[in-house]
PDB file of N, CA and C in Angstrom:
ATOM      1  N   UNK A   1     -18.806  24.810  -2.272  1.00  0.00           N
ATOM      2  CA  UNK A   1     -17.642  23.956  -2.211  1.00  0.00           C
ATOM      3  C   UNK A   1     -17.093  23.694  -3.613  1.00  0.00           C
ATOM      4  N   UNK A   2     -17.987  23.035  -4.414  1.00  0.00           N
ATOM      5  CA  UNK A   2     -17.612  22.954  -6.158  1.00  0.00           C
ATOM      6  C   UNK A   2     -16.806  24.015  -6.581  1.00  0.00           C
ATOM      7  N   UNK A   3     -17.471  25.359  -6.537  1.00  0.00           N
ATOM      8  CA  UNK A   3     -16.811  26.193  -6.964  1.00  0.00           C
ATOM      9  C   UNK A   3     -15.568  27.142  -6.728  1.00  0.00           C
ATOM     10  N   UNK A   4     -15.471  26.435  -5.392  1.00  0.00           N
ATOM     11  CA  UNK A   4     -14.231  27.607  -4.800  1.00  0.00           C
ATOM     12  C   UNK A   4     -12.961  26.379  -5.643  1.00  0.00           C
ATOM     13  N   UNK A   5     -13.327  24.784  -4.868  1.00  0.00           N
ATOM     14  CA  UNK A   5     -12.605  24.056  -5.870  1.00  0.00           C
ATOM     15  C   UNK A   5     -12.040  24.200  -7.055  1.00  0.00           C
ATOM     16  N   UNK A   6     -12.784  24.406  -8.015  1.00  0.00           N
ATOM     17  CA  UNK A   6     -13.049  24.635  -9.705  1.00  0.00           C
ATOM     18  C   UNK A   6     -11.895  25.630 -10.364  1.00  0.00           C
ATOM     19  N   UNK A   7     -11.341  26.778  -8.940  1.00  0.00           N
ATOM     20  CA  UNK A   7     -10.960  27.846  -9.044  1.00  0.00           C
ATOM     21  C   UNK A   7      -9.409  27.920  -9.193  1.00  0.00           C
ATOM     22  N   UNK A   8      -9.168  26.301  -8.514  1.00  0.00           N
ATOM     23  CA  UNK A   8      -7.844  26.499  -7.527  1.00  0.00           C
ATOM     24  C   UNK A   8      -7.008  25.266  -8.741  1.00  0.00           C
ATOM     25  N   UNK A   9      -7.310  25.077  -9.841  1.00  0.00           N
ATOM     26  CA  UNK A   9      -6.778  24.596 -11.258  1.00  0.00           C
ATOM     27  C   UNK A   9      -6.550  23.519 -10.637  1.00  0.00           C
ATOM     28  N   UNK A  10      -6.794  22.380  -9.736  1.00  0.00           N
ATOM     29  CA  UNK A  10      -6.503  21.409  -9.960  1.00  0.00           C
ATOM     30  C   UNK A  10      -7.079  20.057 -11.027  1.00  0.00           C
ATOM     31  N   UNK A  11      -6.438  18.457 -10.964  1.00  0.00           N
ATOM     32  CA  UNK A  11      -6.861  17.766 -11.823  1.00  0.00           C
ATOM     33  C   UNK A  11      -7.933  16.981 -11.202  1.00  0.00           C
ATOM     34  N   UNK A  12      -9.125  16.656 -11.736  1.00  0.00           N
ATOM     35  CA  UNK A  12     -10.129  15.537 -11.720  1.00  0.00           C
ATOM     36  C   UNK A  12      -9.741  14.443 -12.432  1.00  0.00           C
ATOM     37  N   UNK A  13     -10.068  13.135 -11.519  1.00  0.00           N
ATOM     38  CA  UNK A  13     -10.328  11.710 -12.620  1.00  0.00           C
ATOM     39  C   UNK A  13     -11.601  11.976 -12.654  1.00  0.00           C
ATOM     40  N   UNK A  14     -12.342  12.559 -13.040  1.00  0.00           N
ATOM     41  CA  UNK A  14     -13.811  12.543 -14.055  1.00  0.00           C
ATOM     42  C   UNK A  14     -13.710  13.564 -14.911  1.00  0.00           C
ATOM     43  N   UNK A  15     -12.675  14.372 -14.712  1.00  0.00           N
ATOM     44  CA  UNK A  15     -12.601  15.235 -15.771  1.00  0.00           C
ATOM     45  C   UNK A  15     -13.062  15.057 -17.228  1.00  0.00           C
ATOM     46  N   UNK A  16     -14.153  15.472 -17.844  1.00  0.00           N
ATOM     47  CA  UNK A  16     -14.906  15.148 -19.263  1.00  0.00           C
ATOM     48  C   UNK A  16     -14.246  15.858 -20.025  1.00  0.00           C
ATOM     49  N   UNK A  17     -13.839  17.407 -20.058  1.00  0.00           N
ATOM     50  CA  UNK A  17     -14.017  18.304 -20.744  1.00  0.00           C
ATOM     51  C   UNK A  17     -12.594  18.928 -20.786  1.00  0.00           C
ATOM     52  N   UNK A  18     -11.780  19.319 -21.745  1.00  0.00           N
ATOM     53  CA  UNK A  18     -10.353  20.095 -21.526  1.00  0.00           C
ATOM     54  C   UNK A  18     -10.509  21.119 -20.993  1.00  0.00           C
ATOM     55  N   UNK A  19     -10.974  22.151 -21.114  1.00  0.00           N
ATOM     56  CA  UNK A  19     -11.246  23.379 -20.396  1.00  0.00           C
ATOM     57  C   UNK A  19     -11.882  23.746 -19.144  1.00  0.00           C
ATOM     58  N   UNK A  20     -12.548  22.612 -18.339  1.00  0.00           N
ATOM     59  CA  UNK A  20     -13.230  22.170 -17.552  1.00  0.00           C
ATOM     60  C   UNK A  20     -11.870  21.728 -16.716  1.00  0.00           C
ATOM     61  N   UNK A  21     -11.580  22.044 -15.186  1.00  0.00           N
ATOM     62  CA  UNK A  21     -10.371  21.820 -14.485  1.00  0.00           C
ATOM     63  C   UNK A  21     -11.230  20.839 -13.737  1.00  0.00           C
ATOM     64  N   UNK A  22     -12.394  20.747 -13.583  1.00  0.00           N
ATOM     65  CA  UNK A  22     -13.528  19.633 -13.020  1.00  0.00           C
ATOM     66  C   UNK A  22     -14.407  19.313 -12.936  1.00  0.00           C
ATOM     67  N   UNK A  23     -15.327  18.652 -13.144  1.00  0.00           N
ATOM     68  CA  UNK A  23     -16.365  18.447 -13.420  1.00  0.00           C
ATOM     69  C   UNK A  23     -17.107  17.234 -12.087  1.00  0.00           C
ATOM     70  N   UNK A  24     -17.685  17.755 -11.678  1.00  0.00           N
ATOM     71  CA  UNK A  24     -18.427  16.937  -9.871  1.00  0.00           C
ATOM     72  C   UNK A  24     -19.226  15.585 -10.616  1.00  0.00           C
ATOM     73  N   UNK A  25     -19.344  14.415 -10.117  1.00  0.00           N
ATOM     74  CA  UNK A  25     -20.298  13.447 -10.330  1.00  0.00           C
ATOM     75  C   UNK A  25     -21.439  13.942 -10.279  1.00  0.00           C
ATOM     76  N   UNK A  26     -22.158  14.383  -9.094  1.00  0.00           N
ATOM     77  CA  UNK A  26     -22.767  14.847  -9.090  1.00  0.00           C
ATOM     78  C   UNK A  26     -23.207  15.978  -8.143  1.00  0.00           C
ATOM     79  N   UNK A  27     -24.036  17.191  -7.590  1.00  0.00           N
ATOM     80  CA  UNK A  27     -24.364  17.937  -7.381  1.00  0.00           C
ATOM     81  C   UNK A  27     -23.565  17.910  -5.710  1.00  0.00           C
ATOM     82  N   UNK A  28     -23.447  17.032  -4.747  1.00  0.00           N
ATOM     83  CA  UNK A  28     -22.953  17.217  -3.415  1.00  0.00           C
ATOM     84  C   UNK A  28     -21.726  16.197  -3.607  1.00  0.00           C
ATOM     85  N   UNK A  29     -20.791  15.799  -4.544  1.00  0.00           N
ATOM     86  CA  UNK A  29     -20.034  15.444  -4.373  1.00  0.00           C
ATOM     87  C   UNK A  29     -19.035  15.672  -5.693  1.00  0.00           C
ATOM     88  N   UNK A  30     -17.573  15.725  -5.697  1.00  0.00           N
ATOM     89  CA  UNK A  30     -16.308  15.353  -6.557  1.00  0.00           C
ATOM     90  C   UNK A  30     -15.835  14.245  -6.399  1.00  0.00           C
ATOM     91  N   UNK A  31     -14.692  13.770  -7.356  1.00  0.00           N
ATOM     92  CA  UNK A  31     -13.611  12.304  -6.852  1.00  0.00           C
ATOM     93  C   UNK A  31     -12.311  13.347  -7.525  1.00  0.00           C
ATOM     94  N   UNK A  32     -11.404  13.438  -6.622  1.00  0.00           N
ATOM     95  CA  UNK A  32     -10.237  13.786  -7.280  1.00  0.00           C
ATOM     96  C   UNK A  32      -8.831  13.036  -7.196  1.00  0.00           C
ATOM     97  N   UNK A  33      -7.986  13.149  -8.046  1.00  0.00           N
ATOM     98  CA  UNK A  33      -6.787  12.121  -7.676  1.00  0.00           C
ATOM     99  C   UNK A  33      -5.327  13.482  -7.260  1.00  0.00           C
ATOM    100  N   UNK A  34      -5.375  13.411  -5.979  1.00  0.00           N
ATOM    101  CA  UNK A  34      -4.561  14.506  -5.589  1.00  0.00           C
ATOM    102  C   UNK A  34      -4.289  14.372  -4.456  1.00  0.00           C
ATOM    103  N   UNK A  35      -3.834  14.996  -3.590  1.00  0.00           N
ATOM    104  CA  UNK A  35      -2.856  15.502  -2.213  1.00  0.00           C
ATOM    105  C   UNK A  35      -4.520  15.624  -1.255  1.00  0.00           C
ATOM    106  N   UNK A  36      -4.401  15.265   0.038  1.00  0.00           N
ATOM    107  CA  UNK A  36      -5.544  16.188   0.961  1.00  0.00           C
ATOM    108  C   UNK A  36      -4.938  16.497   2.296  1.00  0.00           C
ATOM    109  N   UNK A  37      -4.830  17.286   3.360  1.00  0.00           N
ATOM    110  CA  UNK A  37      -4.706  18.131   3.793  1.00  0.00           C
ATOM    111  C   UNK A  37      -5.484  18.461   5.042  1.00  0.00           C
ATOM    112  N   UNK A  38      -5.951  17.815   5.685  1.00  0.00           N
ATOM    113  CA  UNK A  38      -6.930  17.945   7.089  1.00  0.00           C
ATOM    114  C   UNK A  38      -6.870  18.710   7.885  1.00  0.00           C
ATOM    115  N   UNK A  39      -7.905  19.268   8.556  1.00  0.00           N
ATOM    116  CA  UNK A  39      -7.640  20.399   9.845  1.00  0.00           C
ATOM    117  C   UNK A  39      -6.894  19.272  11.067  1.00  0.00           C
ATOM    118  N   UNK A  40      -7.320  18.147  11.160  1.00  0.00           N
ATOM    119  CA  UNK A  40      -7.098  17.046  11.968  1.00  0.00           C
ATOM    120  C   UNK A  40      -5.760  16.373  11.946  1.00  0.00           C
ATOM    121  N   UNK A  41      -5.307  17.092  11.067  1.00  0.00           N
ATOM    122  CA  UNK A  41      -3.883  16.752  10.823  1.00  0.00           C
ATOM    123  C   UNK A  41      -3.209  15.246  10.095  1.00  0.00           C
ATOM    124  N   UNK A  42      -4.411  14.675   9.420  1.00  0.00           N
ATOM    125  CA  UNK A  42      -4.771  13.459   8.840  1.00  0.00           C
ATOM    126  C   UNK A  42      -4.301  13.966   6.798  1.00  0.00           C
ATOM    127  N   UNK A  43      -3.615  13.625   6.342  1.00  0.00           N
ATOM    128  CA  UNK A  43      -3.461  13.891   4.815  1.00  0.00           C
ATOM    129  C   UNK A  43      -3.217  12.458   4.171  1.00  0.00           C
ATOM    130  N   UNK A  44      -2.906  12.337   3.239  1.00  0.00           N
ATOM    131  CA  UNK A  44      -2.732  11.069   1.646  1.00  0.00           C
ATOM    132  C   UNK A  44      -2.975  11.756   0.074  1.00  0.00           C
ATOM    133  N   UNK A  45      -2.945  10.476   0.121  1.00  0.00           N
ATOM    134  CA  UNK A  45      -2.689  11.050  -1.410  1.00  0.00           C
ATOM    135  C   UNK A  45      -3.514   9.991  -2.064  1.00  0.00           C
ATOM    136  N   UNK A  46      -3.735  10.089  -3.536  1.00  0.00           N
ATOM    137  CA  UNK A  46      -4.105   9.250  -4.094  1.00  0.00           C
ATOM    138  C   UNK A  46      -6.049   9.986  -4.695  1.00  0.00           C
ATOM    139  N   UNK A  47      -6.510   8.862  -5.121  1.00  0.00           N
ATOM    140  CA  UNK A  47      -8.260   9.483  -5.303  1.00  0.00           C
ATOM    141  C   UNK A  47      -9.214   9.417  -3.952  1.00  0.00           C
ATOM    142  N   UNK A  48      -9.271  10.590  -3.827  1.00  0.00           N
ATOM    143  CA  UNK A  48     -10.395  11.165  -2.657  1.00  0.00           C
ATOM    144  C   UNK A  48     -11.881  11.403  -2.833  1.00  0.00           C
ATOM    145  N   UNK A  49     -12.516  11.467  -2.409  1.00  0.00           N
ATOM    146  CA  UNK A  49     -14.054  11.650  -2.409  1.00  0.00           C
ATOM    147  C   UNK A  49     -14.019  13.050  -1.754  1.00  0.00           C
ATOM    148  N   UNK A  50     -14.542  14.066  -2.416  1.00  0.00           N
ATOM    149  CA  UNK A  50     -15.019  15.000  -1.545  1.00  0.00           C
ATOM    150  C   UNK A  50     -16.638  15.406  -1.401  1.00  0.00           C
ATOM    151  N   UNK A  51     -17.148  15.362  -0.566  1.00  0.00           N
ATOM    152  CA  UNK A  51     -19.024  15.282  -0.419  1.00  0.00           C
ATOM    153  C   UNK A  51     -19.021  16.378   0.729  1.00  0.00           C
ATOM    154  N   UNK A  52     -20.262  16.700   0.465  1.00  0.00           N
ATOM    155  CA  UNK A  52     -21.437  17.209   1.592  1.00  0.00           C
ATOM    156  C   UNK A  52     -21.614  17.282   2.599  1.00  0.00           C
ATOM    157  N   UNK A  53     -22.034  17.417   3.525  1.00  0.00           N
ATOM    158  CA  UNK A  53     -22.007  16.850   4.863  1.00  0.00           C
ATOM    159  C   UNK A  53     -23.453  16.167   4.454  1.00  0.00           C
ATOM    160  N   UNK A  54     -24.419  16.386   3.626  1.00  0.00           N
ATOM    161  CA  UNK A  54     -25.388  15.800   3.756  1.00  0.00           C
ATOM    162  C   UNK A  54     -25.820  14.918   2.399  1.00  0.00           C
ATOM    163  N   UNK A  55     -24.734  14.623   2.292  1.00  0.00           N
ATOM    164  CA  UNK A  55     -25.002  13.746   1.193  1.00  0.00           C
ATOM    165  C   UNK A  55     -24.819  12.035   1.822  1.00  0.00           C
ATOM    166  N   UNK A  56     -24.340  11.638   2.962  1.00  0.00           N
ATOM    167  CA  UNK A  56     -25.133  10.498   3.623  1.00  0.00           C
ATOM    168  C   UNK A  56     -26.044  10.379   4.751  1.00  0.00           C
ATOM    169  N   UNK A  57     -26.916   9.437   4.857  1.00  0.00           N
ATOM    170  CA  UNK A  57     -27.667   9.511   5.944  1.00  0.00           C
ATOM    171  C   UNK A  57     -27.025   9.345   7.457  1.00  0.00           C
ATOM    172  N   UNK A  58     -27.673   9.077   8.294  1.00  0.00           N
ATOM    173  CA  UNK A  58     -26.834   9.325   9.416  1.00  0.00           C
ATOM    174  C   UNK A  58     -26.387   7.805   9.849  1.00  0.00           C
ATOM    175  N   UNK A  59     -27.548   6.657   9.015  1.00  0.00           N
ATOM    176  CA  UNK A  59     -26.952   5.407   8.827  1.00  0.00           C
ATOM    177  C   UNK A  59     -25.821   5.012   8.166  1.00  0.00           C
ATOM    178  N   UNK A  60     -25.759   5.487   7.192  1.00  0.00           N
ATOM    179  CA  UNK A  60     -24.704   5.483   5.966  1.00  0.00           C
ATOM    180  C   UNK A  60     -23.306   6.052   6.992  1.00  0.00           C
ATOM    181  N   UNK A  61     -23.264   6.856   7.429  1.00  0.00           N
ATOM    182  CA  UNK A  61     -22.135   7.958   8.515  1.00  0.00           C
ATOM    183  C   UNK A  61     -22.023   6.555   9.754  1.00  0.00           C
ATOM    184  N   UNK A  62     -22.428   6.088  10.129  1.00  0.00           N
ATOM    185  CA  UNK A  62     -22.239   4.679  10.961  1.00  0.00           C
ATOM    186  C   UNK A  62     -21.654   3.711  10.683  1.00  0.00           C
ATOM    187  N   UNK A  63     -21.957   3.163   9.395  1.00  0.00           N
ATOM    188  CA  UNK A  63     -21.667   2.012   8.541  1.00  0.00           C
ATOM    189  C   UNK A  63     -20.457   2.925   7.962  1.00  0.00           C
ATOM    190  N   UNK A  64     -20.104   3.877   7.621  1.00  0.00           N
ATOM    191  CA  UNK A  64     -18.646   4.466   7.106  1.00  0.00           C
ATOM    192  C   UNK A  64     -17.898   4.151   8.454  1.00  0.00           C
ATOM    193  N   UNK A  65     -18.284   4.477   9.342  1.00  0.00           N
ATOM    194  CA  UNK A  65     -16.919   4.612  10.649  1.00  0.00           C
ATOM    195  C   UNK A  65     -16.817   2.748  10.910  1.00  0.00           C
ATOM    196  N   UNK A  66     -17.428   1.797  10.852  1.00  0.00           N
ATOM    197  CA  UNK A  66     -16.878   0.600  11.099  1.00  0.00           C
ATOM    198  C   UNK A  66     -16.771  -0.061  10.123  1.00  0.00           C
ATOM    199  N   UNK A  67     -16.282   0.269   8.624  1.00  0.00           N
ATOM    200  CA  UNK A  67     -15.901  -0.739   7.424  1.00  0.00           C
ATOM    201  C   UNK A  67     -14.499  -0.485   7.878  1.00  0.00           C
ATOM    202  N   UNK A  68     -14.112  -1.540   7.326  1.00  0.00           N
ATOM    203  CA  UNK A  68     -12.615  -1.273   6.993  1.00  0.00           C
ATOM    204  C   UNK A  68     -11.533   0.070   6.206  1.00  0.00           C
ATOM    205  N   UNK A  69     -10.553   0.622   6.327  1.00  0.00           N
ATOM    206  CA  UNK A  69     -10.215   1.439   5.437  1.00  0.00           C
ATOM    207  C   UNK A  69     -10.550   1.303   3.867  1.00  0.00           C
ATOM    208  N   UNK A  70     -10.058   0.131   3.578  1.00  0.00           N
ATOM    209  CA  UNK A  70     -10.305  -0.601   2.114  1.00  0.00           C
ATOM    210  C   UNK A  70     -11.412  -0.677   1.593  1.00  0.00           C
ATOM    211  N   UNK A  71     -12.520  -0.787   2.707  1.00  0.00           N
ATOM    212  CA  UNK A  71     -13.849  -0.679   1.878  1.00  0.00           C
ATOM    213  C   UNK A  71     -14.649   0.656   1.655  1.00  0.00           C
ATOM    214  N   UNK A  72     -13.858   1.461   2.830  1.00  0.00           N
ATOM    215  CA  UNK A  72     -14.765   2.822   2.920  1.00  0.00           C
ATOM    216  C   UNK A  72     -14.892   3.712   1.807  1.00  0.00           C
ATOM    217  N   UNK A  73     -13.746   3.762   0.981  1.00  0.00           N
ATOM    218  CA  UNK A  73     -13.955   4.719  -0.239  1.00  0.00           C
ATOM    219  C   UNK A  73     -14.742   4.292  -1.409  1.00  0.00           C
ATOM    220  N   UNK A  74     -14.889   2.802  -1.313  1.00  0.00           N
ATOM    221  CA  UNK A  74     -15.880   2.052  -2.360  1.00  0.00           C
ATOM    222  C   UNK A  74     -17.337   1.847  -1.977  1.00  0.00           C
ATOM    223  N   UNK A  75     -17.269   1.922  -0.682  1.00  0.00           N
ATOM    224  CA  UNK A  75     -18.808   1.736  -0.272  1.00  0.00           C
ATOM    225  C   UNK A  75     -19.275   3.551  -0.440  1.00  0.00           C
ATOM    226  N   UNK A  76     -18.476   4.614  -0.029  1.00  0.00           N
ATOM    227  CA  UNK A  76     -18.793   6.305  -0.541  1.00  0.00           C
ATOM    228  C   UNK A  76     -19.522   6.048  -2.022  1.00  0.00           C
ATOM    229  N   UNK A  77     -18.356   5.887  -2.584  1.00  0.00           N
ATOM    230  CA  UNK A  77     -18.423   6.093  -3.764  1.00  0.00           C
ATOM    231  C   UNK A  77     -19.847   5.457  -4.517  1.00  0.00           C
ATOM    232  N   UNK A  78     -19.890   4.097  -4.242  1.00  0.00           N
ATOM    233  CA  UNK A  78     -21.145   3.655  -4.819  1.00  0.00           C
ATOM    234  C   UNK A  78     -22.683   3.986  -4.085  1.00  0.00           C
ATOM    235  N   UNK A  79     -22.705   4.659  -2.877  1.00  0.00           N
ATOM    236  CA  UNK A  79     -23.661   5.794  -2.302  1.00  0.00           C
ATOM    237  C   UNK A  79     -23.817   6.726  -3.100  1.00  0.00           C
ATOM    238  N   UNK A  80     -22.505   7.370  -2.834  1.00  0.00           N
ATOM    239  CA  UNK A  80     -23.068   8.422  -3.883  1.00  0.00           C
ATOM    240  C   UNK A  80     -22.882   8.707  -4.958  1.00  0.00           C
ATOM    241  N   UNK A  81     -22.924   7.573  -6.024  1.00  0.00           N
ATOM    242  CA  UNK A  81     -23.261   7.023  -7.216  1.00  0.00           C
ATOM    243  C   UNK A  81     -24.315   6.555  -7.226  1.00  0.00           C
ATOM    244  N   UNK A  82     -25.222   6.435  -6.191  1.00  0.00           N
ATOM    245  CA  UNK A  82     -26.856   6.020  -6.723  1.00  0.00           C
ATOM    246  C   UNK A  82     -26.499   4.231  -6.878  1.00  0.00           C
ATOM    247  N   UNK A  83     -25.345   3.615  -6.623  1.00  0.00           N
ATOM    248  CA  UNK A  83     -24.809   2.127  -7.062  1.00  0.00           C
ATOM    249  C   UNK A  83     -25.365   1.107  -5.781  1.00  0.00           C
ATOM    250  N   UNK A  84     -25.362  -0.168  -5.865  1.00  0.00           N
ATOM    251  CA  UNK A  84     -25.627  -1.232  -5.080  1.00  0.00           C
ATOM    252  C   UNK A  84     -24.961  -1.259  -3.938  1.00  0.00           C
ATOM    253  N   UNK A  85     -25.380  -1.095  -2.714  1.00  0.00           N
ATOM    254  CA  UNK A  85     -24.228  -1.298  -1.679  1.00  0.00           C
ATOM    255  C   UNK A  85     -24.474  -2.486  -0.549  1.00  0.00           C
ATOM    256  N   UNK A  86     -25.685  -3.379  -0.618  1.00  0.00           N
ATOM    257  CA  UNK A  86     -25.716  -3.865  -0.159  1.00  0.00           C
ATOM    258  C   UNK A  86     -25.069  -5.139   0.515  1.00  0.00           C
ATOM    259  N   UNK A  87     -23.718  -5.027  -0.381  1.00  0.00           N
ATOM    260  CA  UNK A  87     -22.573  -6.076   0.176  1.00  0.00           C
ATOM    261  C   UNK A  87     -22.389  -5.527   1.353  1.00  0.00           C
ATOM    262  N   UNK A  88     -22.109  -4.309   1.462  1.00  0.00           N
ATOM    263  CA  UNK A  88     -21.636  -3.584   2.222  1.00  0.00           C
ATOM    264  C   UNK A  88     -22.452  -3.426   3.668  1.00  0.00           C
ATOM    265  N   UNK A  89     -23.891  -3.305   3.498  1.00  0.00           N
ATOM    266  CA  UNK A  89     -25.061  -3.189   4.068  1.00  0.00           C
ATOM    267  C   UNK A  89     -25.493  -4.282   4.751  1.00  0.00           C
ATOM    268  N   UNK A  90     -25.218  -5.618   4.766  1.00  0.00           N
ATOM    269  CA  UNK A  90     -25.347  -6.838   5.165  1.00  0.00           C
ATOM    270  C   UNK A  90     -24.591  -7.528   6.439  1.00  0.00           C
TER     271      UNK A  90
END
Protein backbone atom coordinates (compact mmCIF):
# COMPACT_ATOMS: atom_id res chain seq x y z
CA UNK A 1 0.00 0.00 0.00
CA UNK A 2 2.95 2.59 1.10
CA UNK A 3 4.50 2.08 -1.91
CA UNK A 4 2.19 2.10 -4.74
CA UNK A 5 1.14 5.47 -2.75
CA UNK A 6 4.76 6.93 -2.65
CA UNK A 7 4.57 6.57 -6.52
CA UNK A 8 1.57 8.59 -7.38
CA UNK A 9 3.60 12.21 -6.18
CA UNK A 10 1.22 13.20 -3.87
CA UNK A 11 1.59 15.62 -0.58
CA UNK A 12 1.96 14.29 3.13
CA UNK A 13 1.39 16.40 6.40
CA UNK A 14 4.27 14.31 7.89
CA UNK A 15 6.23 14.83 5.14
CA UNK A 16 10.05 15.10 6.84
CA UNK A 17 12.11 15.06 3.89
CA UNK A 18 11.99 17.24 0.36
CA UNK A 19 12.60 14.48 -1.85
CA UNK A 20 10.54 12.12 0.06
CA UNK A 21 6.70 12.68 -1.58
CA UNK A 22 5.90 10.67 1.92
CA UNK A 23 6.91 9.43 4.58
CA UNK A 24 4.18 6.78 6.72
CA UNK A 25 4.01 7.31 10.67
CA UNK A 26 4.45 4.26 10.89
CA UNK A 27 4.78 0.78 9.20
CA UNK A 28 0.61 0.00 8.64
CA UNK A 29 -0.38 3.40 8.43
CA UNK A 30 -0.03 7.25 6.49
CA UNK A 31 -1.97 10.73 7.39
CA UNK A 32 -2.38 12.66 4.25
CA UNK A 33 -4.02 16.08 3.60
CA UNK A 34 -5.77 15.44 0.20
CA UNK A 35 -8.92 14.39 -1.87
CA UNK A 36 -10.28 10.48 -1.09
CA UNK A 37 -12.28 8.66 -3.38
CA UNK A 38 -14.26 5.42 -2.18
CA UNK A 39 -15.40 2.31 -3.96
CA UNK A 40 -18.63 3.12 -1.74
CA UNK A 41 -19.04 6.14 -3.30
CA UNK A 42 -18.23 8.10 0.03
CA UNK A 43 -15.20 10.97 -0.77
CA UNK A 44 -13.85 14.48 1.33
CA UNK A 45 -11.30 16.15 1.56
CA UNK A 46 -9.15 17.41 4.05
CA UNK A 47 -6.41 15.00 6.40
CA UNK A 48 -7.18 11.30 6.09
CA UNK A 49 -5.78 8.35 7.83
CA UNK A 50 -4.89 5.65 5.62
CA UNK A 51 -4.17 2.09 7.66
CA UNK A 52 -4.20 -1.59 7.36
CA UNK A 53 -6.87 -3.56 7.73
CA UNK A 54 -5.00 -4.88 10.65
CA UNK A 55 -3.74 -2.29 12.28
CA UNK A 56 -6.94 -2.17 14.78
CA UNK A 57 -8.26 -4.75 16.88
CA UNK A 58 -11.58 -5.92 16.26
CA UNK A 59 -12.49 -3.87 19.54
CA UNK A 60 -10.93 -0.79 18.38
CA UNK A 61 -13.17 -1.48 14.68
CA UNK A 62 -16.40 -1.33 17.19
CA UNK A 63 -15.57 1.60 19.19
CA UNK A 64 -14.64 3.36 15.56
CA UNK A 65 -18.25 2.63 14.14
CA UNK A 66 -20.13 4.28 17.32
CA UNK A 67 -17.91 7.55 18.11
CA UNK A 68 -19.03 10.35 16.65
CA UNK A 69 -17.66 11.62 13.18
CA UNK A 70 -15.58 14.28 15.14
CA UNK A 71 -14.02 11.93 17.30
CA UNK A 72 -13.24 9.10 14.93
CA UNK A 73 -10.20 10.48 13.18
CA UNK A 74 -8.64 11.48 16.63
CA UNK A 75 -9.37 8.44 18.43
CA UNK A 76 -7.46 6.48 14.77
CA UNK A 77 -4.97 8.55 14.97
CA UNK A 78 -3.91 8.32 18.62
CA UNK A 79 -4.26 4.21 18.17
CA UNK A 80 -2.19 4.25 15.83
CA UNK A 81 0.18 6.54 17.34
CA UNK A 82 0.81 4.19 20.22
CA UNK A 83 -1.15 7.63 22.18
CA UNK A 84 -3.73 7.55 25.21
CA UNK A 85 -7.17 6.76 24.17
CA UNK A 86 -8.82 6.09 26.99
CA UNK A 87 -11.15 9.16 26.90
CA UNK A 88 -12.32 7.58 24.18
CA UNK A 89 -12.39 3.99 25.73
CA UNK A 90 -14.54 4.89 28.75
Amino acid sequence: MLDILSKIGHNSSTQKKKDTPMNPIADNHIILDGLYFSEDGNYGGGAIIIADHDAFTDEQMELLGTLSDNDRYDYAKAVLNGQDVSEWEN
